[in-house]
PDB file of N, CA and C in Angstrom:
ATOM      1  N   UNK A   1      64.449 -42.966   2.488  1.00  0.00           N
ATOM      2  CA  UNK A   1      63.432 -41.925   2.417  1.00  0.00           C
ATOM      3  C   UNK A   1      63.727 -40.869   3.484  1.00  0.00           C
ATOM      4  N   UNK A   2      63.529 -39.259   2.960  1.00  0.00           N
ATOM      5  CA  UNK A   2      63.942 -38.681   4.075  1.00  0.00           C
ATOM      6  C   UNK A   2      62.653 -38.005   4.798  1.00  0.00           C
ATOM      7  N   UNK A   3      62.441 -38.057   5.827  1.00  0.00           N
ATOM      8  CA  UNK A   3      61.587 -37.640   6.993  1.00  0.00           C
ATOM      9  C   UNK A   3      61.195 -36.113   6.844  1.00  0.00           C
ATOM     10  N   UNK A   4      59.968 -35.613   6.491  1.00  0.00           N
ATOM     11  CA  UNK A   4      60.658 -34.303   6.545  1.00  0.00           C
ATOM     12  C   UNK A   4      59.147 -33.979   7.630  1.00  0.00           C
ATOM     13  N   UNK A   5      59.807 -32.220   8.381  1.00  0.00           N
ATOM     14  CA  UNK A   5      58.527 -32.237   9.672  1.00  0.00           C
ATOM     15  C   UNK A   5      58.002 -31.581   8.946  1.00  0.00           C
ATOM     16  N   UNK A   6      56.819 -31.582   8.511  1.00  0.00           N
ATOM     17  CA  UNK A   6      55.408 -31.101   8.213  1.00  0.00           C
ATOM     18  C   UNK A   6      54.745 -29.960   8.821  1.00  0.00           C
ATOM     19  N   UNK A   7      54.663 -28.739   8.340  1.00  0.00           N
ATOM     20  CA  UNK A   7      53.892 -27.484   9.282  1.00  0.00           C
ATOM     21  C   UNK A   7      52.513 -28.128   8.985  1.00  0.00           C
ATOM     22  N   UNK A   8      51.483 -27.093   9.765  1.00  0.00           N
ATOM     23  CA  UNK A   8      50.076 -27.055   9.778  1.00  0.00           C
ATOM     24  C   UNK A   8      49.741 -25.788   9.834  1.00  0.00           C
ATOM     25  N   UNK A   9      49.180 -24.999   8.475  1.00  0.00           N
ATOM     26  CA  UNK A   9      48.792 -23.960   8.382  1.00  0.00           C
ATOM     27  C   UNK A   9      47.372 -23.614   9.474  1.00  0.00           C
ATOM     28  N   UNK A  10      47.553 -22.291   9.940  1.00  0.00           N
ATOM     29  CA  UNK A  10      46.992 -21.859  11.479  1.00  0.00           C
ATOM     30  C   UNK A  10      46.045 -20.718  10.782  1.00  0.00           C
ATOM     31  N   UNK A  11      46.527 -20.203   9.483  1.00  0.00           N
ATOM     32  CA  UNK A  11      45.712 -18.936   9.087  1.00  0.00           C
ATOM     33  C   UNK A  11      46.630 -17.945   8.423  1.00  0.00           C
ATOM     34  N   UNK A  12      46.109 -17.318   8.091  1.00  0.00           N
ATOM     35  CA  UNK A  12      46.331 -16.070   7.213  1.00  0.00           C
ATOM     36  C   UNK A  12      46.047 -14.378   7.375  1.00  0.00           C
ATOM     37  N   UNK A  13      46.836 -13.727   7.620  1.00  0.00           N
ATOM     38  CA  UNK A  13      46.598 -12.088   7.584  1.00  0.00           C
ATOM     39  C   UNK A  13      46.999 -11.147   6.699  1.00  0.00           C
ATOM     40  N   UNK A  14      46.713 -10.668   6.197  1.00  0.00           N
ATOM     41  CA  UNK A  14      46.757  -9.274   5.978  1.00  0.00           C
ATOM     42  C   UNK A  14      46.782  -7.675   6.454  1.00  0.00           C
ATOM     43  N   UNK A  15      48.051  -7.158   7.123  1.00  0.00           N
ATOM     44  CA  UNK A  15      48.132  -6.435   7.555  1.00  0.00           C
ATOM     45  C   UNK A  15      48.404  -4.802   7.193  1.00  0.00           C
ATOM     46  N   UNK A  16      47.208  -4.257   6.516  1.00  0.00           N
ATOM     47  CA  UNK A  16      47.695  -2.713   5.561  1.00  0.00           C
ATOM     48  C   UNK A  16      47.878  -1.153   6.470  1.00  0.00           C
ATOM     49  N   UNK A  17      47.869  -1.532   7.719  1.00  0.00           N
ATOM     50  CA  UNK A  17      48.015  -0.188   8.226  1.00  0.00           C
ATOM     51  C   UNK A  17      49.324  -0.255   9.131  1.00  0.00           C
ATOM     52  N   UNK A  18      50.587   0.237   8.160  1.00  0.00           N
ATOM     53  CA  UNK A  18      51.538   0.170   9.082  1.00  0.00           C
ATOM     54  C   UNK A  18      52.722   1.070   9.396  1.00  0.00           C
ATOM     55  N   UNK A  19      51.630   2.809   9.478  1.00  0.00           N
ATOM     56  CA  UNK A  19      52.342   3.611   9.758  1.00  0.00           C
ATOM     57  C   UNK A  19      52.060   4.074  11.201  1.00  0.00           C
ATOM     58  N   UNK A  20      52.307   3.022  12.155  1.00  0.00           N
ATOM     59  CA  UNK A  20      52.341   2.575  13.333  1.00  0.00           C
ATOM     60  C   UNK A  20      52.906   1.726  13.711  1.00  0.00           C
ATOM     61  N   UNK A  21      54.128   0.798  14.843  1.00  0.00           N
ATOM     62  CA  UNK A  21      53.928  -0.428  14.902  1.00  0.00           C
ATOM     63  C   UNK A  21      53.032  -1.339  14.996  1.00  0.00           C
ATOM     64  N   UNK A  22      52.872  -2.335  14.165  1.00  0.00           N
ATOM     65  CA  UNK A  22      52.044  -3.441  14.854  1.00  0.00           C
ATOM     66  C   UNK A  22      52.307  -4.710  14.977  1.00  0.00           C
ATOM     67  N   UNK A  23      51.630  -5.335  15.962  1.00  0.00           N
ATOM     68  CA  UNK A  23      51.831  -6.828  16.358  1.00  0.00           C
ATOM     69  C   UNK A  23      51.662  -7.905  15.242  1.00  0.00           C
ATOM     70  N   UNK A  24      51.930  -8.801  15.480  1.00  0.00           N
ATOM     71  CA  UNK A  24      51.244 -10.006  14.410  1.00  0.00           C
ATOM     72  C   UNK A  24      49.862 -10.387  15.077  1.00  0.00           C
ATOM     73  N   UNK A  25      49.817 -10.412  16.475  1.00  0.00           N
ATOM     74  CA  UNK A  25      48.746 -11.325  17.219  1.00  0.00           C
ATOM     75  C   UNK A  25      47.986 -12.550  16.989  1.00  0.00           C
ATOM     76  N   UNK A  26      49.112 -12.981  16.813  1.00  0.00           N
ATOM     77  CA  UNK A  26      49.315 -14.664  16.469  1.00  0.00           C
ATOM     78  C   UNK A  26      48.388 -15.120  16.985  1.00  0.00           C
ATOM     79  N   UNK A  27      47.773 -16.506  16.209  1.00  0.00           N
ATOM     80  CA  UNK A  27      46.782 -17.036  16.418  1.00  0.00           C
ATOM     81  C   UNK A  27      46.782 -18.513  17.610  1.00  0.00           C
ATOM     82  N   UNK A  28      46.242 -18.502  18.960  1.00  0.00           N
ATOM     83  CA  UNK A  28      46.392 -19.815  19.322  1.00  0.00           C
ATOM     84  C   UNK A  28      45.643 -21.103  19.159  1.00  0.00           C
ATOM     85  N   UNK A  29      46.667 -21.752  19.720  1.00  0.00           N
ATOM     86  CA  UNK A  29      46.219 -23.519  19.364  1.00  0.00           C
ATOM     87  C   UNK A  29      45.269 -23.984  20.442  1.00  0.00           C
ATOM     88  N   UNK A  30      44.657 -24.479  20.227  1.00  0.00           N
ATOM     89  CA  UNK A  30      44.379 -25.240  21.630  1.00  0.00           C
ATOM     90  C   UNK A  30      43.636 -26.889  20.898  1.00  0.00           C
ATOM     91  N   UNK A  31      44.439 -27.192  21.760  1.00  0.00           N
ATOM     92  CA  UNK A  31      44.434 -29.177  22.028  1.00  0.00           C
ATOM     93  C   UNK A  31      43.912 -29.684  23.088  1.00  0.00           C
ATOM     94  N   UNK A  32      43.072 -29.897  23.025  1.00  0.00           N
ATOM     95  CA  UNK A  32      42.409 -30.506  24.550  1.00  0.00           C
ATOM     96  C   UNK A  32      42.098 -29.447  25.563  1.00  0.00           C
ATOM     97  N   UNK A  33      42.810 -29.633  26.653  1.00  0.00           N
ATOM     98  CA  UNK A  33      42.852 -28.002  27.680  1.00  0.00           C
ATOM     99  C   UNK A  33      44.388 -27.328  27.527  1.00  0.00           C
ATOM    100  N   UNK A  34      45.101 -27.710  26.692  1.00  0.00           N
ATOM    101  CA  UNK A  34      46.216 -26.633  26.645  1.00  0.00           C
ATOM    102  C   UNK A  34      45.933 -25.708  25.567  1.00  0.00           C
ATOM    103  N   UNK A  35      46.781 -24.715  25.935  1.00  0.00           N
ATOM    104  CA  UNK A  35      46.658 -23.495  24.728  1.00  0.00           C
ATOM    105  C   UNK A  35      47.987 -22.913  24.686  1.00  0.00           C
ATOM    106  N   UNK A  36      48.462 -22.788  23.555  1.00  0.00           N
ATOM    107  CA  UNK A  36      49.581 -22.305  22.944  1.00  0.00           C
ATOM    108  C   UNK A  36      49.780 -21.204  22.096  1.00  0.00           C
ATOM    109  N   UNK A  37      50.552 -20.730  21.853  1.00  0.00           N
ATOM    110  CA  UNK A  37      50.787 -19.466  20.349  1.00  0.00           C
ATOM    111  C   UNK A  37      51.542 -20.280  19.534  1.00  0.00           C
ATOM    112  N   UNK A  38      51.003 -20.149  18.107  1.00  0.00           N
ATOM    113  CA  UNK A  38      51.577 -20.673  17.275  1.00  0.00           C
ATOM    114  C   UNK A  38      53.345 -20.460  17.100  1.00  0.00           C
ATOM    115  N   UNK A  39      53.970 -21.683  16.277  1.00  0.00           N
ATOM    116  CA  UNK A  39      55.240 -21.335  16.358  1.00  0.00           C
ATOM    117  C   UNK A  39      56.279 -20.682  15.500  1.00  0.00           C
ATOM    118  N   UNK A  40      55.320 -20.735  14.263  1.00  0.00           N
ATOM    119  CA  UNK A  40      56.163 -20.586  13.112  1.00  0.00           C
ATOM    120  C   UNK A  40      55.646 -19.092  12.183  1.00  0.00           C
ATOM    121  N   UNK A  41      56.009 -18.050  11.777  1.00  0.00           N
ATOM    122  CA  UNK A  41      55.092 -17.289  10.653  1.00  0.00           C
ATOM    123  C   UNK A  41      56.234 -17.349   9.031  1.00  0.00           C
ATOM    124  N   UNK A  42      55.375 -16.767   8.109  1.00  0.00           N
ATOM    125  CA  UNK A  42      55.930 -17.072   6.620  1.00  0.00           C
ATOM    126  C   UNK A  42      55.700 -15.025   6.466  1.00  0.00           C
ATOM    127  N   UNK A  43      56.494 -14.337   6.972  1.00  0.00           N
ATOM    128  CA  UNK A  43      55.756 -12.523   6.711  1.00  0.00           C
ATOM    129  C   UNK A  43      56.327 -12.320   5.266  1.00  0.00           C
ATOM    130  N   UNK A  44      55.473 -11.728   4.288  1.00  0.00           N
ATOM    131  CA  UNK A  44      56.273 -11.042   3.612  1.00  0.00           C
ATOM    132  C   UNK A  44      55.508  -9.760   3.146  1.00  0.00           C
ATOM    133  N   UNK A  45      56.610  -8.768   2.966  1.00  0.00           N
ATOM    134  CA  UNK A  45      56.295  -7.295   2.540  1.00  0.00           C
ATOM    135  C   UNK A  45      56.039  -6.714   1.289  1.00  0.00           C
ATOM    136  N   UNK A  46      54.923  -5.864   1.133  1.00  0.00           N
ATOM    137  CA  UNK A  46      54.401  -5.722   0.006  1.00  0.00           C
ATOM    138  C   UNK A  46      54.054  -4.240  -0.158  1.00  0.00           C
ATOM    139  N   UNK A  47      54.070  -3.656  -0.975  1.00  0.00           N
ATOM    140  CA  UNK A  47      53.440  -2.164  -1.714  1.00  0.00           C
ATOM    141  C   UNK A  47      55.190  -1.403  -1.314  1.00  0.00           C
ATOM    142  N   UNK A  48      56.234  -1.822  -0.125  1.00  0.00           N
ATOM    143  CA  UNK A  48      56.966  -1.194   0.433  1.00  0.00           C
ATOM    144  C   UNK A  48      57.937  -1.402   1.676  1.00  0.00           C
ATOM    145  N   UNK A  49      58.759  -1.110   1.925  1.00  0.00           N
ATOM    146  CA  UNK A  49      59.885  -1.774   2.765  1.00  0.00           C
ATOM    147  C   UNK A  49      59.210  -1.570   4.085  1.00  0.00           C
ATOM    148  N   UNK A  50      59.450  -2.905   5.060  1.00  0.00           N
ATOM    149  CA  UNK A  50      59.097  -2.492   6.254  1.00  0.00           C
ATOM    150  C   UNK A  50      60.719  -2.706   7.415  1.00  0.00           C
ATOM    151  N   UNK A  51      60.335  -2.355   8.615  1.00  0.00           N
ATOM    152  CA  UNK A  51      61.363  -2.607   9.318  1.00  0.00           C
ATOM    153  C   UNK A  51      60.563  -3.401  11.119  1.00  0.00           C
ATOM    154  N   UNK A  52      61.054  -3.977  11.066  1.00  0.00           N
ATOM    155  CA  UNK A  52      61.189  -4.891  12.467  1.00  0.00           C
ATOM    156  C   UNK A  52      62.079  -5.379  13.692  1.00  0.00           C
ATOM    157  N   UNK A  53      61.629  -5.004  14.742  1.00  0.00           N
ATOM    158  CA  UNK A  53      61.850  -5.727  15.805  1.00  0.00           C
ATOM    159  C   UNK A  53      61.416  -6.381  16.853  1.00  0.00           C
ATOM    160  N   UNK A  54      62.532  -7.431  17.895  1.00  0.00           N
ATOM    161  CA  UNK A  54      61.634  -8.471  18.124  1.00  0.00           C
ATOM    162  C   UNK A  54      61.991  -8.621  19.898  1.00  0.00           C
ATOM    163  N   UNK A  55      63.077  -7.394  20.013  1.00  0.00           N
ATOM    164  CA  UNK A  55      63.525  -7.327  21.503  1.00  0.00           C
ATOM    165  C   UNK A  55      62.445  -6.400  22.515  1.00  0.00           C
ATOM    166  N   UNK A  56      61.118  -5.659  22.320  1.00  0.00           N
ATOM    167  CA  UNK A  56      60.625  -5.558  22.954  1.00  0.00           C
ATOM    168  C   UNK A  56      60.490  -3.835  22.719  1.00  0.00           C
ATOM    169  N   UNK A  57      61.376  -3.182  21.976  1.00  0.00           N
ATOM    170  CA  UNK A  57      61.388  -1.873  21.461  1.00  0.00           C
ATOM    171  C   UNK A  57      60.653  -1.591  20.228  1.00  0.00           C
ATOM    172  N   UNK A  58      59.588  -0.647  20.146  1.00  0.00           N
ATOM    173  CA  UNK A  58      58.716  -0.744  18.868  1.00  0.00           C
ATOM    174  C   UNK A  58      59.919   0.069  17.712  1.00  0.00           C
ATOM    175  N   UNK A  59      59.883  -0.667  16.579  1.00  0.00           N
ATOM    176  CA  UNK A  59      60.734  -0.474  15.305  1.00  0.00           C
ATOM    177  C   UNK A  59      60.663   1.380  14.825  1.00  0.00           C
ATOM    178  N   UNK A  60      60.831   1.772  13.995  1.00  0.00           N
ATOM    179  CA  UNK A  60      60.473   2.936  13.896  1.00  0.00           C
ATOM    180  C   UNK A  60      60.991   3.508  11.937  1.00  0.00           C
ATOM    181  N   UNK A  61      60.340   3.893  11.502  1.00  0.00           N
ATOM    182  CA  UNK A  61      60.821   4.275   9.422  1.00  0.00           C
ATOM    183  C   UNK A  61      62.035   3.746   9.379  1.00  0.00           C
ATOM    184  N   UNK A  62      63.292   4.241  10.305  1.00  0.00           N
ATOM    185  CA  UNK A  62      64.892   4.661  10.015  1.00  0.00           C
ATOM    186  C   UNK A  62      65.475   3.361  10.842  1.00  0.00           C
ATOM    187  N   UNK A  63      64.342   2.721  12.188  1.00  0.00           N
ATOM    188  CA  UNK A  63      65.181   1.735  13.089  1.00  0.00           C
ATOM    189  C   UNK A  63      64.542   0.752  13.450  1.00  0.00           C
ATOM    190  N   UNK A  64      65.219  -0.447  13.116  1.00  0.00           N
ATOM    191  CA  UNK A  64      64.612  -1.620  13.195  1.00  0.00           C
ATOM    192  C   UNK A  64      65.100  -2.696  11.881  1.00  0.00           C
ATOM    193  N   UNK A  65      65.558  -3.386  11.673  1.00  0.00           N
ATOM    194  CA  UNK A  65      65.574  -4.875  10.828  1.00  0.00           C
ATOM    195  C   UNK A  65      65.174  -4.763   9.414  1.00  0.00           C
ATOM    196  N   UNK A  66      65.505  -3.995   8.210  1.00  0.00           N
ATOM    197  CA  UNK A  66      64.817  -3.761   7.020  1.00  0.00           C
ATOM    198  C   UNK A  66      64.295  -4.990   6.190  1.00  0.00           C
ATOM    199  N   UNK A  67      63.333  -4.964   5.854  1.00  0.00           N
ATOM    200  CA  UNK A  67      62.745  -5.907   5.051  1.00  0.00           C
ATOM    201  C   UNK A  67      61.954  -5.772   3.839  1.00  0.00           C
ATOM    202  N   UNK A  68      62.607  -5.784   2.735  1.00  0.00           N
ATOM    203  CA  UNK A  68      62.212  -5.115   1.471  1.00  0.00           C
ATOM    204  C   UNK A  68      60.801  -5.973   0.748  1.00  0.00           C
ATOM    205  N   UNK A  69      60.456  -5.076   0.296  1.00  0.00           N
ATOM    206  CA  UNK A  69      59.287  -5.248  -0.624  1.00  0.00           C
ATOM    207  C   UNK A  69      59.052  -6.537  -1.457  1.00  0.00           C
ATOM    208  N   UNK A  70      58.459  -7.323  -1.139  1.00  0.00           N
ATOM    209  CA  UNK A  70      59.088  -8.408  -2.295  1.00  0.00           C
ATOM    210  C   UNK A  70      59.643  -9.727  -1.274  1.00  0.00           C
ATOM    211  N   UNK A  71      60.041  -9.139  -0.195  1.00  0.00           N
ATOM    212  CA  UNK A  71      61.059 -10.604   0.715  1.00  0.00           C
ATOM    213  C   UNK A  71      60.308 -10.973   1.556  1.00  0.00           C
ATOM    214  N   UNK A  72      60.607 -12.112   1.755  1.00  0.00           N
ATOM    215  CA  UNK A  72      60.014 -13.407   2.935  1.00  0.00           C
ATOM    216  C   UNK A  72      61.063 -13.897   3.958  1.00  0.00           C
ATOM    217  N   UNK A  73      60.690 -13.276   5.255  1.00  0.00           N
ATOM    218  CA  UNK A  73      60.820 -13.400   6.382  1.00  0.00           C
ATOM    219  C   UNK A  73      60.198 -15.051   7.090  1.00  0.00           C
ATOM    220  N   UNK A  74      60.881 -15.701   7.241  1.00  0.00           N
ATOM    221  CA  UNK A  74      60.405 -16.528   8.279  1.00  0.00           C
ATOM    222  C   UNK A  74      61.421 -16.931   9.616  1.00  0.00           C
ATOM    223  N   UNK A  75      60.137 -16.469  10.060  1.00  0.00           N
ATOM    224  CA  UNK A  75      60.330 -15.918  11.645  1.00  0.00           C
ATOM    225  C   UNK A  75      59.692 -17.203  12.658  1.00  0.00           C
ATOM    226  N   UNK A  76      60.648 -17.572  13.538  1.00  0.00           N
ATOM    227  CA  UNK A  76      60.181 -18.569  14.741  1.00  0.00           C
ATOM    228  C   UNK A  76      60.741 -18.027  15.907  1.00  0.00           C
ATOM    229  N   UNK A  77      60.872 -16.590  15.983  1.00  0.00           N
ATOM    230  CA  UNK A  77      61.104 -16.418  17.229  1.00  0.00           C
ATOM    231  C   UNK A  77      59.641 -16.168  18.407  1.00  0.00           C
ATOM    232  N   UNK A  78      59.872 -15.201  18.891  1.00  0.00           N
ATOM    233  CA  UNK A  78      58.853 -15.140  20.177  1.00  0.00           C
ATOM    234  C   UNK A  78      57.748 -13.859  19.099  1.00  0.00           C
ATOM    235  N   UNK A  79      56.688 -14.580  18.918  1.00  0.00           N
ATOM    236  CA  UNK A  79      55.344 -13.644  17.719  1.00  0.00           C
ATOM    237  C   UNK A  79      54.720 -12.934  18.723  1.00  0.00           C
ATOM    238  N   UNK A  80      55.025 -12.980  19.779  1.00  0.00           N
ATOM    239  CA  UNK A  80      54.186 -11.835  20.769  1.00  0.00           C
ATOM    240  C   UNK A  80      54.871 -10.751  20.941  1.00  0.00           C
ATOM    241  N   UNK A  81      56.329 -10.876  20.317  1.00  0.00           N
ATOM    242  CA  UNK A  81      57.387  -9.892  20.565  1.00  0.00           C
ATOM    243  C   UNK A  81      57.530  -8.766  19.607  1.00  0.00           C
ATOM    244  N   UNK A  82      57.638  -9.602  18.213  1.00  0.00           N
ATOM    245  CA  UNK A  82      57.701  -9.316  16.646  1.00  0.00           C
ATOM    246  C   UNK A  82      57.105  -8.004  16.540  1.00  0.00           C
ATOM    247  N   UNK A  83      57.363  -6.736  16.303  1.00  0.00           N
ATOM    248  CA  UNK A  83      56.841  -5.503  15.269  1.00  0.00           C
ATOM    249  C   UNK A  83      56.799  -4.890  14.537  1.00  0.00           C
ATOM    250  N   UNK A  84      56.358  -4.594  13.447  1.00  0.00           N
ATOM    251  CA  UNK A  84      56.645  -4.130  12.070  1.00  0.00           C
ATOM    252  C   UNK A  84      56.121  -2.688  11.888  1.00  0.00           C
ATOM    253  N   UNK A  85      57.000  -2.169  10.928  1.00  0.00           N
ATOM    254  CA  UNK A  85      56.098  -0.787  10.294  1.00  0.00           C
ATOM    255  C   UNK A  85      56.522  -0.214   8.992  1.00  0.00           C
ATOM    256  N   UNK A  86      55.923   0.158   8.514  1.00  0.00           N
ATOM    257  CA  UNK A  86      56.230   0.387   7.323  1.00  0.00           C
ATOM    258  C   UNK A  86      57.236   1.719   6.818  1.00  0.00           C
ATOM    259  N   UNK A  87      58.313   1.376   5.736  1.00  0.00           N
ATOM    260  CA  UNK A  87      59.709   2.860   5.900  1.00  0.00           C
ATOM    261  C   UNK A  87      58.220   3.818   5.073  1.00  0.00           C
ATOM    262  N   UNK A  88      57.241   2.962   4.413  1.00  0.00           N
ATOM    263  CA  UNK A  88      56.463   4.171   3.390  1.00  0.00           C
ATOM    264  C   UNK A  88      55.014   3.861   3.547  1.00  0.00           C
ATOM    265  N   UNK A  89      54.641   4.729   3.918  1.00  0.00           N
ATOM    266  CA  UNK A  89      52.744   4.718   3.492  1.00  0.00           C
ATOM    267  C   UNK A  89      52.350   3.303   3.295  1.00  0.00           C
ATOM    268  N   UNK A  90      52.626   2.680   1.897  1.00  0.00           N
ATOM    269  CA  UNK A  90      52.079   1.861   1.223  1.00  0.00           C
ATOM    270  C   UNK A  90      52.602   0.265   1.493  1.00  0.00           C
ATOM    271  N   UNK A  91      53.197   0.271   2.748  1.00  0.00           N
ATOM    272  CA  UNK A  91      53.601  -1.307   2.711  1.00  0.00           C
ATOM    273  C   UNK A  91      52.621  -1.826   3.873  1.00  0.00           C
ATOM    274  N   UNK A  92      52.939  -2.720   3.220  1.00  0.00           N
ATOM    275  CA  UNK A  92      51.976  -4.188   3.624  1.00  0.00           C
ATOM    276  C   UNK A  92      52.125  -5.230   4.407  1.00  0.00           C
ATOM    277  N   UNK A  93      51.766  -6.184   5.415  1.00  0.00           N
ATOM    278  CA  UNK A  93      52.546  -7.632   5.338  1.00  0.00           C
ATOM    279  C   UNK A  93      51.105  -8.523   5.093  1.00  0.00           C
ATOM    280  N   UNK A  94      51.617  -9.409   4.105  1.00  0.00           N
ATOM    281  CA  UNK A  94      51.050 -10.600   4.118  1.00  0.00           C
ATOM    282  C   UNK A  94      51.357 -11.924   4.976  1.00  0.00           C
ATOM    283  N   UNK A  95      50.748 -12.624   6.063  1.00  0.00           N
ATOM    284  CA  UNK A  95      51.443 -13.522   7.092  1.00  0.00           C
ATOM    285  C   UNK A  95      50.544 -14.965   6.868  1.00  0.00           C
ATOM    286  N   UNK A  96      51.310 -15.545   7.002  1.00  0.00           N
ATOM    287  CA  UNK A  96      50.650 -17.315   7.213  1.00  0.00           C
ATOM    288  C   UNK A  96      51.134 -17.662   8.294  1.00  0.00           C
ATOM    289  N   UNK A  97      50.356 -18.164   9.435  1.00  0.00           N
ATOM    290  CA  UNK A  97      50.885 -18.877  10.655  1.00  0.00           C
ATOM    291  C   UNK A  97      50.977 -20.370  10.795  1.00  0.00           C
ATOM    292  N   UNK A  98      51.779 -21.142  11.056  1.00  0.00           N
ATOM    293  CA  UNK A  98      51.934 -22.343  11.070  1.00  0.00           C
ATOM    294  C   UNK A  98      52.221 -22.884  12.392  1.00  0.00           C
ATOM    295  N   UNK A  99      51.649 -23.909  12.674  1.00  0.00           N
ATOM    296  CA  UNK A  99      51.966 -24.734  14.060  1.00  0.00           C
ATOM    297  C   UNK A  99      53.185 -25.527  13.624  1.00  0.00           C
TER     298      UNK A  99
END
């Protein structure tokens, strides 16, 4: 039998304004007295291509990581870092966070 690790869905967003960068602002955990940021997200882009980055420079229409309309991004890097924006008016991200 093979072992497999199990996420734990953390929540759900919807993000429609993204002719700006914006954050994910990931949701935290807390267990007892620790508190954490979740580790895992599921992003994907909708109405329109977005672009992202995750080094600390906000993305911009022309610069940043393209991510087409339609595709699923899953991302475990650092979600406090992560920024998106949209190349057009009309894109979207839909996000699920997972521990």
């Amino acid at each position: 039998m093979v072992q497999r690790d199990t996420k734990v869905s953390l929540g759900y967003k919807k993000i429609e304004s993204l002719v700006v960068p914006q954050s994910l602002d990931a949701p935290k955990i807390k267990r007892g007295r620790d508190e954490r940021v979740c580790s895992l997200a599921v992003i994907t882009a909708e109405g329109g291509a977005v672009r992202w980055r995750d080094d600390g420079v906000a993305p911009t229409p022309t610069d940043g990581m393209p991510l087409q309309a339609g595709s699923t991004l899953v991302y475990d890097g650092n979600l406090a870092k992560i920024q998106f924006i949209g190349q057009l008016p009309l894109a979207k991200l839909n996000v699920t966070f997972y521990e």
